[in-house]
C-alpha atoms as a PDB file:
ATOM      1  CA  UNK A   1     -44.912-130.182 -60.772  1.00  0.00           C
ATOM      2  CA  UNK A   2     -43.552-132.864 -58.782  1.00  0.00           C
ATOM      3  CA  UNK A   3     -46.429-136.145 -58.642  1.00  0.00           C
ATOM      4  CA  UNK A   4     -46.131-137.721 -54.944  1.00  0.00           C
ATOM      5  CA  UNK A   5     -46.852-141.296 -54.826  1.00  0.00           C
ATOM      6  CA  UNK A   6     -46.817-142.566 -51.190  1.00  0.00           C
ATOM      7  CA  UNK A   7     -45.353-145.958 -50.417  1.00  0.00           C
ATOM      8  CA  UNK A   8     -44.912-147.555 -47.134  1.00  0.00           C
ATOM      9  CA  UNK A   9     -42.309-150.111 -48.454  1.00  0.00           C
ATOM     10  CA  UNK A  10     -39.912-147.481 -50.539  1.00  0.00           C
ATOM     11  CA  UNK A  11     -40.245-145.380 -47.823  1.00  0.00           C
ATOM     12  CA  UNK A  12     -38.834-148.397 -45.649  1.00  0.00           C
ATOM     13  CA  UNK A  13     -35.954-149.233 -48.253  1.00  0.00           C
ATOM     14  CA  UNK A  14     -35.228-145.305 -48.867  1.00  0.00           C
ATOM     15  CA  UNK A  15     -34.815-143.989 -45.548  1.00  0.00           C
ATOM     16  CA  UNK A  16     -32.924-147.645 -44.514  1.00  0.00           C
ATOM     17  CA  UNK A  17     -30.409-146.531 -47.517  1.00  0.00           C
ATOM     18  CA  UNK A  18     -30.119-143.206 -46.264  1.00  0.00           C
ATOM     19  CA  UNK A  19     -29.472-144.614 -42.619  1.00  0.00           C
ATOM     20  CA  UNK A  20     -26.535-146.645 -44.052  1.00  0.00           C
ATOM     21  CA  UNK A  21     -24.720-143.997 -45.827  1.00  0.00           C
ATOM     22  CA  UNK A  22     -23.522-142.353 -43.527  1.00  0.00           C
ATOM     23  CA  UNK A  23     -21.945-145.386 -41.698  1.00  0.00           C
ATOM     24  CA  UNK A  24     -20.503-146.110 -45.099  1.00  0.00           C
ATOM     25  CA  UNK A  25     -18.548-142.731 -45.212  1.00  0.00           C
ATOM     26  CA  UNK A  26     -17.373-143.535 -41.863  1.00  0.00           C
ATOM     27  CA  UNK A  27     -16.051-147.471 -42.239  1.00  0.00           C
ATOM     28  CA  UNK A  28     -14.083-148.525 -44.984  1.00  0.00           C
ATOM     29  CA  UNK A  29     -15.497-151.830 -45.344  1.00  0.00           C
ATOM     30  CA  UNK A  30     -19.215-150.144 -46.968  1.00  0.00           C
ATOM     31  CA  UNK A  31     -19.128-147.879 -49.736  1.00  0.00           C
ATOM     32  CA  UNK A  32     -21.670-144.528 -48.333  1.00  0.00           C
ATOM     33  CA  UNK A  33     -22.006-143.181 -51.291  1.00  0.00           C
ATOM     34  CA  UNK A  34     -23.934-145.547 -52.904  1.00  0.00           C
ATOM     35  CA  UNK A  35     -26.273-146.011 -50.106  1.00  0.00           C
ATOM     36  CA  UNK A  36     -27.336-141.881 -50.119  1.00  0.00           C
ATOM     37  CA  UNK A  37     -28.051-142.192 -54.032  1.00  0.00           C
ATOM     38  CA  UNK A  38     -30.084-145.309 -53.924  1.00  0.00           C
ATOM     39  CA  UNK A  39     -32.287-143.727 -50.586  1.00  0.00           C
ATOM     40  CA  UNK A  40     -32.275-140.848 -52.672  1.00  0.00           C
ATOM     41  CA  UNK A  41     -33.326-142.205 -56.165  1.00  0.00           C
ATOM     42  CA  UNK A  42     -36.117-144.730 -54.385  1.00  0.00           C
ATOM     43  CA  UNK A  43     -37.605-141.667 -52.159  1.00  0.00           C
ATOM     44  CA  UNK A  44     -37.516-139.508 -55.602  1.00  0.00           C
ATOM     45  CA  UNK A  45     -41.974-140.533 -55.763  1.00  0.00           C
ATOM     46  CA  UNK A  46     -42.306-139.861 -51.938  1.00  0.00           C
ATOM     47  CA  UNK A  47     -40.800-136.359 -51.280  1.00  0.00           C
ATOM     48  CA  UNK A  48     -40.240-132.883 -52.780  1.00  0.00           C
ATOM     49  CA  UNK A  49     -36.581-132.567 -51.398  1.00  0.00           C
ATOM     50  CA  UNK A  50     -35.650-136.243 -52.678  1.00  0.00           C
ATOM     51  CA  UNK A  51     -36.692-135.260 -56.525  1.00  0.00           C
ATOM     52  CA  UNK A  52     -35.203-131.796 -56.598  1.00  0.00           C
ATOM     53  CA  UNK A  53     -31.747-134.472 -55.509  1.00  0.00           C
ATOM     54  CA  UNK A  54     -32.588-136.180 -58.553  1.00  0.00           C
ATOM     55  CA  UNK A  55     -32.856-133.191 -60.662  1.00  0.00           C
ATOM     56  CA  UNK A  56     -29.525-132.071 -59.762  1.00  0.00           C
ATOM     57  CA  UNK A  57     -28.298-135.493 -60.629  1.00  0.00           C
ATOM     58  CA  UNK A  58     -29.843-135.389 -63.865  1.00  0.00           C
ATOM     59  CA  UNK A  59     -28.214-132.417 -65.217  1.00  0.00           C
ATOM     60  CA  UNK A  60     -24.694-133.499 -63.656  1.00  0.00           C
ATOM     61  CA  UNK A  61     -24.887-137.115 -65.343  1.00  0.00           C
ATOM     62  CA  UNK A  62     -27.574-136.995 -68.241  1.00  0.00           C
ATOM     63  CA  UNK A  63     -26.601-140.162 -69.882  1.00  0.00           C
ATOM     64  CA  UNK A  64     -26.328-141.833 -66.383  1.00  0.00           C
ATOM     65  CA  UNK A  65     -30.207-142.013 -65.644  1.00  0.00           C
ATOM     66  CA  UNK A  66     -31.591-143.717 -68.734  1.00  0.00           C
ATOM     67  CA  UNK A  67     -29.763-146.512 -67.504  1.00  0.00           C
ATOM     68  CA  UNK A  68     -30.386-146.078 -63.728  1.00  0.00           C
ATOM     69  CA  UNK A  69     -33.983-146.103 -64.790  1.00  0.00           C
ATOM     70  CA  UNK A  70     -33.812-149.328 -67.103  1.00  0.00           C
ATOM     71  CA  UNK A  71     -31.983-151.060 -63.716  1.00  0.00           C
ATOM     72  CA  UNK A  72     -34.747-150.753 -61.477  1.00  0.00           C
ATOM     73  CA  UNK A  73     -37.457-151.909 -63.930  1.00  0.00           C
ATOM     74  CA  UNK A  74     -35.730-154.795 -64.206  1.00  0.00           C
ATOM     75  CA  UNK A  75     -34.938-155.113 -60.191  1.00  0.00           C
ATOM     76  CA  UNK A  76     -39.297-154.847 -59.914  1.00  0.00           C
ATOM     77  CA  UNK A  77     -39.486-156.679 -62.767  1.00  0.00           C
ATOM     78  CA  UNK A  78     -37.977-160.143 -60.822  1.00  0.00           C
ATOM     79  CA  UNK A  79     -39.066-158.601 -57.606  1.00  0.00           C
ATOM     80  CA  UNK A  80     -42.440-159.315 -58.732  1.00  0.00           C
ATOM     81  CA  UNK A  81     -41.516-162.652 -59.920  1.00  0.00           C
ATOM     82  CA  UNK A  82     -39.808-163.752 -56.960  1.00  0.00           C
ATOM     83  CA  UNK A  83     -42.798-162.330 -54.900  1.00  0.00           C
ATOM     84  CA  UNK A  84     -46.093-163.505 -57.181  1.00  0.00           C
ATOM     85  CA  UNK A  85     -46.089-167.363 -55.556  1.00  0.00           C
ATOM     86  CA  UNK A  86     -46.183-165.875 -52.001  1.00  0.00           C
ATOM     87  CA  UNK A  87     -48.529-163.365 -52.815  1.00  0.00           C
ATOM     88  CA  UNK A  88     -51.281-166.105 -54.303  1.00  0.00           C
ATOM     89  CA  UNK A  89     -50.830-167.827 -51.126  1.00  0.00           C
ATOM     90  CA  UNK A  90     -51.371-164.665 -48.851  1.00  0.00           C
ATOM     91  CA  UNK A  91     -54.786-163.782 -52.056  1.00  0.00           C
ATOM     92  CA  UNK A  92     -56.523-167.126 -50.917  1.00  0.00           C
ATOM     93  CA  UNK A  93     -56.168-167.093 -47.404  1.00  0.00           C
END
């Protein structure tokens, strides 16, 4: 059973990834790729079709999404930090 966990702002960032990708298969100055896995791996929470992706890239690469994982902890992780003294501002006002 997949858990959906709705998020304006990874929606944002995963569907903007997915936009890229394709113009990243197409010029050969942006690596695609990349840009479908990441809109892929940050809408995994938001939709059915993005986790089963995930699944099959889990059993392909195993050992690969430990580390993916550990990555984007660390990406929210200073995220937060950059983010915390704006967000006291926006708290008080």
């Amino acid at each position: 059973m997949v858990t959906l966990r709705p998020s304006l702002s990874r929606k944002m960032v995963g569907f903007g990834a997915l936009a890229l990708g394709p113009l990243g298969l197409l010029l050969p100055v942006m690596p695609g790729l990349p840009f479908l896995a990441l809109g892929v791996w940050v809408l995994r929470d938001q939709y059915v079709w993005a986790h089963r992706g995930v699944d099959m890239i889990r059993r392909r690469w195993p050992q690969a999404i430990p580390a993916i994982e550990e990555r984007e902890q660390r990406a929210l992780a200073w995220f937060a930090r950059k983010t915390a003294p704006l967000r006291r501002v926006f708290r008080r006002g």
